[in-house]
N, C-alpha and C. Protein backbone atom coordinates (compact mmCIF):
# COMPACT_ATOMS: atom_id res chain seq x y z
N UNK A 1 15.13 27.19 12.88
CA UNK A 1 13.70 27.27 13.06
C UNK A 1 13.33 26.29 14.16
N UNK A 2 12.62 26.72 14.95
CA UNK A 2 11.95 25.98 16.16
C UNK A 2 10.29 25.63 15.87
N UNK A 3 9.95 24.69 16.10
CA UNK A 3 8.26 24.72 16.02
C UNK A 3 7.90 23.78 17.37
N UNK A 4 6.74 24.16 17.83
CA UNK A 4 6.67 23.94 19.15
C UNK A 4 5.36 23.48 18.78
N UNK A 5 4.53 22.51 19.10
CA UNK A 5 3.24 21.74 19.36
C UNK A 5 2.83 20.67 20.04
N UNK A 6 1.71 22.03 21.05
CA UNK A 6 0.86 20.95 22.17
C UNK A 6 0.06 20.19 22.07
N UNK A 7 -0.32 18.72 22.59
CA UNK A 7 -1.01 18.14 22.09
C UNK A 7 -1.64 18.48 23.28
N UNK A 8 -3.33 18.42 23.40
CA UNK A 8 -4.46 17.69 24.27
C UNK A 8 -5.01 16.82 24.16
N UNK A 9 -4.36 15.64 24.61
CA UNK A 9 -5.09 14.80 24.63
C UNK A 9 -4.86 13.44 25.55
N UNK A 10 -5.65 12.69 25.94
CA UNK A 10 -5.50 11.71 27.48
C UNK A 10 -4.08 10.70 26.59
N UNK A 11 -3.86 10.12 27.60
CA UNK A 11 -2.63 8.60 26.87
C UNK A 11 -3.24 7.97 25.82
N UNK A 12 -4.56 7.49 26.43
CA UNK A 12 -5.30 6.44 25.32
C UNK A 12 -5.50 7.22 24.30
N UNK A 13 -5.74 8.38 24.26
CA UNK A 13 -5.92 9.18 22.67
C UNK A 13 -4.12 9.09 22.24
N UNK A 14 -3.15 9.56 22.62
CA UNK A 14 -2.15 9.51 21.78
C UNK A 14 -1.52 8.02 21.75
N UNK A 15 -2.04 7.11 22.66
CA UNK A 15 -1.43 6.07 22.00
C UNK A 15 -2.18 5.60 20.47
N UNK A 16 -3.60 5.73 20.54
CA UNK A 16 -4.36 5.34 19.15
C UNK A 16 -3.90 6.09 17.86
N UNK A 17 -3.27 7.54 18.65
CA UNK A 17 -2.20 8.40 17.15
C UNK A 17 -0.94 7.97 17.08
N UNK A 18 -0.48 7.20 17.99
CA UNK A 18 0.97 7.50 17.71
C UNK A 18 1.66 6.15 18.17
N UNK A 19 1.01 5.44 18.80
CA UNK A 19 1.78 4.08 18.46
C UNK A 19 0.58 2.64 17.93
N UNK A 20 1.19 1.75 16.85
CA UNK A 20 0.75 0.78 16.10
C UNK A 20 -0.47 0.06 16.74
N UNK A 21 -1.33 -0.34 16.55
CA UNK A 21 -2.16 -0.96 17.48
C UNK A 21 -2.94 -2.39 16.08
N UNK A 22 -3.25 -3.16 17.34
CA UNK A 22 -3.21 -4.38 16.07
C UNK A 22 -4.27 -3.94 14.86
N UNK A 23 -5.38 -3.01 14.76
CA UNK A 23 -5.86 -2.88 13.83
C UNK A 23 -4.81 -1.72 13.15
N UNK A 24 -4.47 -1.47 13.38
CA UNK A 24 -3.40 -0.21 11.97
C UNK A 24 -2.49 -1.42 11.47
N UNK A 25 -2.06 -2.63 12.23
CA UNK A 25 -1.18 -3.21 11.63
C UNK A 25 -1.57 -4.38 10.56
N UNK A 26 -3.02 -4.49 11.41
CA UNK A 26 -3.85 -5.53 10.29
C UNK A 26 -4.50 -4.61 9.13
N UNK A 27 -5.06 -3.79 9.33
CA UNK A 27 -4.86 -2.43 7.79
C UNK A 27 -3.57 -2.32 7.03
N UNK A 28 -2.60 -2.28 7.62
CA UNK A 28 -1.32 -2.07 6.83
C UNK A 28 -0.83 -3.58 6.28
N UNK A 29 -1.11 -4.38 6.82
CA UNK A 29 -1.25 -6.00 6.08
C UNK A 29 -1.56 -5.98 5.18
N UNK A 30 -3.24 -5.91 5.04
CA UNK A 30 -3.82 -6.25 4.24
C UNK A 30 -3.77 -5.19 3.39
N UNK A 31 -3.58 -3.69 3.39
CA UNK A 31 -3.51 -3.41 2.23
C UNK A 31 -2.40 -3.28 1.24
N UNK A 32 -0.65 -3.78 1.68
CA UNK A 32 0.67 -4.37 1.64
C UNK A 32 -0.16 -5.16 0.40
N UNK A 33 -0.43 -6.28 1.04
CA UNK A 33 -1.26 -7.38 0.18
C UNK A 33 -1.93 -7.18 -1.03
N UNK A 34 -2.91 -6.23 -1.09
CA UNK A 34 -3.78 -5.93 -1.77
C UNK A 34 -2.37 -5.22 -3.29
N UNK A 35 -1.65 -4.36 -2.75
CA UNK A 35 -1.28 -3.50 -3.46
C UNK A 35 -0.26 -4.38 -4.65
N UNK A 36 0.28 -5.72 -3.36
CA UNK A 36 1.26 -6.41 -4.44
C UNK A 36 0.64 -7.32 -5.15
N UNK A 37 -0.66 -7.74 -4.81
CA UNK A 37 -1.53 -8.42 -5.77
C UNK A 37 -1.59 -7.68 -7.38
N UNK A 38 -2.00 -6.07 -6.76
CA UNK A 38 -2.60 -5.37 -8.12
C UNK A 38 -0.75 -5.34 -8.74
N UNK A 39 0.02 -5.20 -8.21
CA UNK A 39 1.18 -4.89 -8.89
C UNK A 39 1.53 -5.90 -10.15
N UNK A 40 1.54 -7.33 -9.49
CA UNK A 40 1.41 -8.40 -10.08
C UNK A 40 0.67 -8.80 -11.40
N UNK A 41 -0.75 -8.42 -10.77
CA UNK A 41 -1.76 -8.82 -11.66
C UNK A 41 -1.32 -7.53 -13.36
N UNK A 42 -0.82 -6.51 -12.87
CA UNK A 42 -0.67 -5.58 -14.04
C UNK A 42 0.97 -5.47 -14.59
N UNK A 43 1.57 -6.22 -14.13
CA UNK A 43 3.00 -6.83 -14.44
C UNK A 43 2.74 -8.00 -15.54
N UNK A 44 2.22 -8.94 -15.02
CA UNK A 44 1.40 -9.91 -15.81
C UNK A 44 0.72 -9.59 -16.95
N UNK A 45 -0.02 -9.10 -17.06
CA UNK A 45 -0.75 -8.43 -17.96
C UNK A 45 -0.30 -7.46 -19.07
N UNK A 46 0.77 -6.90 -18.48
CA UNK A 46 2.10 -6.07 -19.61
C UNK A 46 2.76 -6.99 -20.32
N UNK A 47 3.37 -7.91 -19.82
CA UNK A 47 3.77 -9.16 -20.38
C UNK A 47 3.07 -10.04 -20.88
N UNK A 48 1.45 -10.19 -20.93
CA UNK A 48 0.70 -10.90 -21.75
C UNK A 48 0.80 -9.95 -23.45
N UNK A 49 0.57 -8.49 -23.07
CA UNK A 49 0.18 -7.86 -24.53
C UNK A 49 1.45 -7.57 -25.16
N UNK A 50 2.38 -7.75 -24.00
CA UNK A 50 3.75 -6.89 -24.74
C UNK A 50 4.26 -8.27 -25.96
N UNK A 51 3.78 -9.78 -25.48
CA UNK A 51 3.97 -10.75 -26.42
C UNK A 51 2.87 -10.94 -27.11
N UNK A 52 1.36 -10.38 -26.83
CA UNK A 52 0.20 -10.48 -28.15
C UNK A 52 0.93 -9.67 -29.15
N UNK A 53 1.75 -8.36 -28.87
CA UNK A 53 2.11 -8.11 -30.18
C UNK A 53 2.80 -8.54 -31.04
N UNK A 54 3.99 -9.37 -30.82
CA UNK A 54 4.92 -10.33 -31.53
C UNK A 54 4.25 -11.47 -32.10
N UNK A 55 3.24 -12.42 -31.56
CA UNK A 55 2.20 -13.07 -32.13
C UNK A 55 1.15 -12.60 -33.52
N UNK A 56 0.91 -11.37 -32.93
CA UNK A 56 -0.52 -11.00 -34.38
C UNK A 56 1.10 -10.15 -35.23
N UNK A 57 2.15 -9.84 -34.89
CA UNK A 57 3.13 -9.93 -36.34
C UNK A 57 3.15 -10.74 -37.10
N UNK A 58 3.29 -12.05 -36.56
CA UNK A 58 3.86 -12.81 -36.96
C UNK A 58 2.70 -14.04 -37.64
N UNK A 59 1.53 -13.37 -37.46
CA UNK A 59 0.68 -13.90 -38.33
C UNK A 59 0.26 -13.83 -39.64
């Protein structure tokens, strides 16, 4: 299978699609960041209840 597609569009349009520019990389930072925060914060939090339950047993 062959697929063939033309783009139209000037340099400055395909460089803003197709190569990194410091805001896609500061978006992809910060939301990197964001995501291993929430990962954390709900890792944490599994491990807070997963030992509330061994506690209210053992009461």
């Amino acid at each position: 299978m062959k697929i063939n597609i033309e783009l139209d569009c000037s340099p400055e349009e395909f460089k803003e699609l197709f190569i990194p520019s410091d805001k896609q990389t500061e978006f992809t930072t910060e939301f990197y960041n964001a995501m291993q925060k929430s990962f954390v914060k709900q890792y944490l939090d599994m491990g807070k209840n997963f030992m509330n339950q061994f506690e209210e047993k053992a009461k």
